[in-house]
Protein backbone atom coordinates (compact mmCIF):
# COMPACT_ATOMS: atom_id res chain seq x y z
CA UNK A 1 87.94 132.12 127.13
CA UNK A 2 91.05 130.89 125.27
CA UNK A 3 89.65 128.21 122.50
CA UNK A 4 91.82 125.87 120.42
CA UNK A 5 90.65 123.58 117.85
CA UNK A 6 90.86 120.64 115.23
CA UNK A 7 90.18 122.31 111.34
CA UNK A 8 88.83 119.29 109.38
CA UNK A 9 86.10 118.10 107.42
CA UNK A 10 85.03 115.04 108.95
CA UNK A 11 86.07 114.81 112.96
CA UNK A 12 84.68 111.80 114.23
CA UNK A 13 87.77 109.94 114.04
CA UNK A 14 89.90 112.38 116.17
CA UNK A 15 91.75 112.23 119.72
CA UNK A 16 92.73 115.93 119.77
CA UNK A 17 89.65 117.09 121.23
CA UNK A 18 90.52 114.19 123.98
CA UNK A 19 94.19 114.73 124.23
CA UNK A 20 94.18 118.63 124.83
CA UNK A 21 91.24 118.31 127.11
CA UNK A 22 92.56 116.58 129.33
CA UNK A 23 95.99 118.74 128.70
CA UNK A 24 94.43 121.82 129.87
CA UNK A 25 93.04 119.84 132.87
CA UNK A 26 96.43 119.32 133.96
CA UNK A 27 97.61 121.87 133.93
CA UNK A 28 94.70 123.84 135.56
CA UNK A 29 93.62 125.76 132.65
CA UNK A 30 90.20 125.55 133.58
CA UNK A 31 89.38 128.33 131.17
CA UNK A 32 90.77 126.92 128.11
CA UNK A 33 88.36 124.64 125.86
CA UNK A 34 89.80 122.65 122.69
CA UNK A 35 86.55 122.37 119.99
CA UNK A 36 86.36 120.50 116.92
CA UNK A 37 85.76 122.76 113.36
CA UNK A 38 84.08 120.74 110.95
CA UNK A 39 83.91 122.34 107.70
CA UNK A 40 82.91 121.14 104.23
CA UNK A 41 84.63 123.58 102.64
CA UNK A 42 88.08 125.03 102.91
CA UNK A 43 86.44 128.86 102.13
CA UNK A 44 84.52 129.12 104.61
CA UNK A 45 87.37 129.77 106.92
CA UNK A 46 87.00 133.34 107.23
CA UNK A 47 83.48 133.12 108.81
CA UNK A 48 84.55 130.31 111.14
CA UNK A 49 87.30 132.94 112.68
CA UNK A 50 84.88 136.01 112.56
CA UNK A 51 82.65 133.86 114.81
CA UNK A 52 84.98 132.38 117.06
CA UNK A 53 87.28 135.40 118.35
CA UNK A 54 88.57 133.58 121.33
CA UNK A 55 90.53 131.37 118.97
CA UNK A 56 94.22 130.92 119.98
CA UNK A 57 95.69 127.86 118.04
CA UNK A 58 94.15 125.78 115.18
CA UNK A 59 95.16 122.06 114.15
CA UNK A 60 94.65 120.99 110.80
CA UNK A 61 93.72 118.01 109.48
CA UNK A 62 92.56 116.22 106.24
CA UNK A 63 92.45 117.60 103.73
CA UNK A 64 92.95 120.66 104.84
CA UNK A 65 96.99 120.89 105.23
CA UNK A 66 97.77 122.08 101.73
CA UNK A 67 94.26 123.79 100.76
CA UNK A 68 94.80 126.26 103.91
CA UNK A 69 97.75 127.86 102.73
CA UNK A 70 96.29 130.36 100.97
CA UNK A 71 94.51 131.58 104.38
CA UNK A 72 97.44 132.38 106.11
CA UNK A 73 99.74 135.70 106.34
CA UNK A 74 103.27 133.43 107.13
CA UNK A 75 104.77 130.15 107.38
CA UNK A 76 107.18 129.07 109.85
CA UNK A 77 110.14 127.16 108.22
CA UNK A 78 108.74 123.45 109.49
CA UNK A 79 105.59 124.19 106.79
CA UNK A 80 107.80 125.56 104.32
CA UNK A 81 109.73 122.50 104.47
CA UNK A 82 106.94 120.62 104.51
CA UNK A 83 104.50 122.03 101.86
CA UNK A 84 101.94 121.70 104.54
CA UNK A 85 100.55 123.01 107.32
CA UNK A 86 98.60 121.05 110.52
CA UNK A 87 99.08 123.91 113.35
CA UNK A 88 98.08 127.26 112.74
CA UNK A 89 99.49 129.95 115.70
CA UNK A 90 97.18 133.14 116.21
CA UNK A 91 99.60 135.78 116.58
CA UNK A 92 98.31 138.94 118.74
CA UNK A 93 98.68 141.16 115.88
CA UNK A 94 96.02 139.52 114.08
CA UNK A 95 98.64 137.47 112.09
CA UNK A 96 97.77 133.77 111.40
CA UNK A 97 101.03 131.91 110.80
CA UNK A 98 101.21 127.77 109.42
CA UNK A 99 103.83 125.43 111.13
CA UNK A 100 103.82 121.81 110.59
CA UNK A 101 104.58 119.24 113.94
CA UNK A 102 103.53 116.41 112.00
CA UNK A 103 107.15 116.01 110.47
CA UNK A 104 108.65 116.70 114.01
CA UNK A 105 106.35 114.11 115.28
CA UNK A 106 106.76 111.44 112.95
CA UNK A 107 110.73 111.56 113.01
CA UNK A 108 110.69 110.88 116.79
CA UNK A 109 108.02 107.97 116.59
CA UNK A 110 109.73 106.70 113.76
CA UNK A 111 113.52 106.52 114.81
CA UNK A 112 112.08 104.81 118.34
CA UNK A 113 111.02 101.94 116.29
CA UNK A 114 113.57 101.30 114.05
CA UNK A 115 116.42 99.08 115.19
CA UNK A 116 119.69 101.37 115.23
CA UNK A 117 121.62 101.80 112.25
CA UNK A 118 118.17 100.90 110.10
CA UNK A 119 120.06 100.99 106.31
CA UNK A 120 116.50 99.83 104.65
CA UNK A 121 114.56 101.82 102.15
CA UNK A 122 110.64 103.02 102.33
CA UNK A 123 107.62 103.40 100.60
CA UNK A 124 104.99 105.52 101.25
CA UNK A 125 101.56 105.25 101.02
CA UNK A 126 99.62 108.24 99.90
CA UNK A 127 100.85 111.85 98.45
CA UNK A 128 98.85 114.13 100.91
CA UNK A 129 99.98 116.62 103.52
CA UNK A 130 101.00 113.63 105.86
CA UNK A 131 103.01 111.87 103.38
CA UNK A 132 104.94 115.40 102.60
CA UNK A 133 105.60 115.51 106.47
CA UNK A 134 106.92 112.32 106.42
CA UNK A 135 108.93 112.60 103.53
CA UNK A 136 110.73 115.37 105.10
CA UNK A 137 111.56 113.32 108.36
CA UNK A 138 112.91 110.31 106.03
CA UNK A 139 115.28 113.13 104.44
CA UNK A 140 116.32 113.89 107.93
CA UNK A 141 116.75 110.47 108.97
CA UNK A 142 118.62 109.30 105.31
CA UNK A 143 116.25 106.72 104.74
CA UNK A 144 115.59 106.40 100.86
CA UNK A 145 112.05 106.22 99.76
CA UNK A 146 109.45 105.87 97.17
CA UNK A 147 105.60 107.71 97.30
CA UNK A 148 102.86 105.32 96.19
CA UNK A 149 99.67 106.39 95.07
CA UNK A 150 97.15 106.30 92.92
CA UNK A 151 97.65 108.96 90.77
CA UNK A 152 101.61 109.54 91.63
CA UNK A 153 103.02 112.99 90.68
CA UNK A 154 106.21 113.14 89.43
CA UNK A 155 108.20 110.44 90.41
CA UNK A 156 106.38 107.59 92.09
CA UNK A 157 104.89 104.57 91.97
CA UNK A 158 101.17 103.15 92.08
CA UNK A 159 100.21 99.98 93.59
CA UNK A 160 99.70 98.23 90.82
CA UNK A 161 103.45 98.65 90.41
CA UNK A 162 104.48 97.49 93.88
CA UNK A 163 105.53 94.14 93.09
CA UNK A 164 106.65 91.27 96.04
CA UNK A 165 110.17 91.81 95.29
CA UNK A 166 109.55 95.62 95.70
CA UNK A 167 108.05 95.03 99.11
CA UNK A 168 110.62 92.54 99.60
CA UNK A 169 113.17 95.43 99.14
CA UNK A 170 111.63 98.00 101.32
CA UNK A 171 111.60 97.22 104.75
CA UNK A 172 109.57 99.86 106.45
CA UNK A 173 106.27 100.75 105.22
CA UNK A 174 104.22 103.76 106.20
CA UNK A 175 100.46 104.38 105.70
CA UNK A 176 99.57 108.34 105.57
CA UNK A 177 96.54 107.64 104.08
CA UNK A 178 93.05 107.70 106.01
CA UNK A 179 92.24 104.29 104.63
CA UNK A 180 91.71 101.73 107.50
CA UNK A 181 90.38 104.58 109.85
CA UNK A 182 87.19 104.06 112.23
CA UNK A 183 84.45 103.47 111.38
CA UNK A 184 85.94 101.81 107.77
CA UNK A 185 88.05 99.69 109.91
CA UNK A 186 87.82 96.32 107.66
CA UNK A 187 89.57 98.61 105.02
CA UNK A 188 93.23 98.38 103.95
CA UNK A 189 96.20 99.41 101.63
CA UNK A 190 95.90 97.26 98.86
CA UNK A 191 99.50 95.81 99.49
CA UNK A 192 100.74 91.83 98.62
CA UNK A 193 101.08 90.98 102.02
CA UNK A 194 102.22 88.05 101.92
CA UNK A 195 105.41 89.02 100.70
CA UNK A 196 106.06 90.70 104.10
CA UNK A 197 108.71 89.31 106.35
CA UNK A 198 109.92 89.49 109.97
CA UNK A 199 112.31 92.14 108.93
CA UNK A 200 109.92 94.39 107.79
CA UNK A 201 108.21 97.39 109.73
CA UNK A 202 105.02 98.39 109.42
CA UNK A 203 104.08 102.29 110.10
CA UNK A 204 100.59 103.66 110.15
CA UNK A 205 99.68 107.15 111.15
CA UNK A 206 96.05 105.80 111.72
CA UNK A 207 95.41 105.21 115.60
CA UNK A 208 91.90 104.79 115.28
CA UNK A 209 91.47 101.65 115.57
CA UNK A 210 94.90 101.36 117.80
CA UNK A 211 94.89 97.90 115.43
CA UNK A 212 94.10 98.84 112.09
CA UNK A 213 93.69 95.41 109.22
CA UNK A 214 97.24 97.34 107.45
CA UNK A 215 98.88 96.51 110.93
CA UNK A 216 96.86 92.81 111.60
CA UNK A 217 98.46 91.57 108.17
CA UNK A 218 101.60 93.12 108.80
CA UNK A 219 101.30 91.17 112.08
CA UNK A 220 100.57 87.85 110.16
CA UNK A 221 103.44 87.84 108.06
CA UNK A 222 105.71 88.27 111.17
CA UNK A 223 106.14 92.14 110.60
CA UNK A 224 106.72 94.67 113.38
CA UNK A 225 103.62 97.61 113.31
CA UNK A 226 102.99 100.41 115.14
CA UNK A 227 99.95 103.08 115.16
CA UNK A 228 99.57 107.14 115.20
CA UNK A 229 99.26 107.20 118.60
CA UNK A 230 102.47 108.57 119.68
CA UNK A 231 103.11 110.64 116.80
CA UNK A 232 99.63 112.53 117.70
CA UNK A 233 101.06 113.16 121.42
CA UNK A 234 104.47 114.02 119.93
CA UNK A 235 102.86 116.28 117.35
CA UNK A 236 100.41 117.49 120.07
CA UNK A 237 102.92 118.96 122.75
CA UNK A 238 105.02 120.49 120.15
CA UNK A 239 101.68 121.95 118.74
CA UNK A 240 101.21 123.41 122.43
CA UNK A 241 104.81 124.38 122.81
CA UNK A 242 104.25 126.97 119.91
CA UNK A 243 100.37 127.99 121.26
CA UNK A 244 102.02 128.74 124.58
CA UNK A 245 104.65 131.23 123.84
């Protein structure tokens, strides 16, 4: 039977297994199951695929969208871009080749809720595979940035550096890191808040919770928020779109 699947370490937070369910449901594909991989180590790849022969797609989630590279025989140009990789298409020849819809899927989400003609600068939260995604889909969309982090590399800022007249001067703000995600949900980005305004716009590629405390405060401080949610779906179907061909 045709089996598809979320690569991960810890999976108790995911929709995928949900979403593509209930996909394949749809669209009568009665035969086709979407599992959930949870491994606690990158290496042991290999015997996950030797076991599972029916595999036909792979997502791949943290932390797993850089260390996975090294697994594959190709990258498509998205994960090139990107420096990461969260689909992985089984090719019949054996071939295993990385793509990356999370940049696809973030642009979309993200130029729906920005007002048109957005001139603002970003910063985001977090140097991971997500935040590479998005930095690409801020490049297409000319919206200047910074990457905050703990540990920045290269040129960035940490948030001891992020100063209310720096969040003052960055209107949209976009968490890629995990922090705030169930079951930690009392857990946040450790931001000034209340230097947010009503023209700022909160981002946070967490949907569970569909509320997470980054978006409440956001909320308090008249901001605008939105969750993962749609970038998931968006990053979903194009997921499918290369599976299916």
């Amino acid at each position: 039977m045709p089996t598809y699947g979320l690569l991960g370490r810890t999976l108790t937070h995911s929709f995928s297994q949900t979403y593509f369910t209930q996909k394949f449901q749809s669209l009568q594909l009665a035969d086709h199951h979407y599992e959930l991989f949870e491994l606690p180590f990158i290496d042991e790849l290999p015997a996950l695929l030797e076991r599972h022969p029916e595999l036909r797609g792979l997502n791949v989630t943290i932390p797993y969208k850089e260390n996975v590279w090294p697994y594959l025989h190709d990258t498509a140009p998205t994960a090139a871009r990107v420096g990461a990789v969260n689909v992985i298409e089984f090719r019949p020849d054996g071939r295993l080749i990385g793509h990356n819809t999370d940049m696809i899927g973030f642009r979309e989400s993200v130029r729906d809720f920005l007002p048109r003609g957005f001139e603002g600068r970003a910063l985001v939260l977090g140097n991971g595979g997500a935040a590479k995604a998005v930095e690409v889909a801020l490049r297409d969309l000319n919206i200047g940035y910074w990457i905050v982090s703990r540990h920045p590399l290269g040129a960035g800022l940490t948030y001891e550096e992020l100063t209310p007249e720096l969040l003052r001067g960055h209107q949209l703000i976009i968490n890629t890191t995990p922090v705030g995600t169930y079951p930690n949900v009392d857990d946040c980005p450790t931001l000034a808040y209340e230097a947010l305004t009503p023209e700022h716009f909160l981002y946070d590629l967490v949907y569970n919770p569909r509320e997470t405390e980054f978006m409440k405060r956001g909320q308090a401080q008249g901001a605008a928020t939105k969750n993962g949610f749609e970038m998931l779906c968006l990053q979903a179907e194009a997921a499918w779109d290369i599976w299916k061909k």
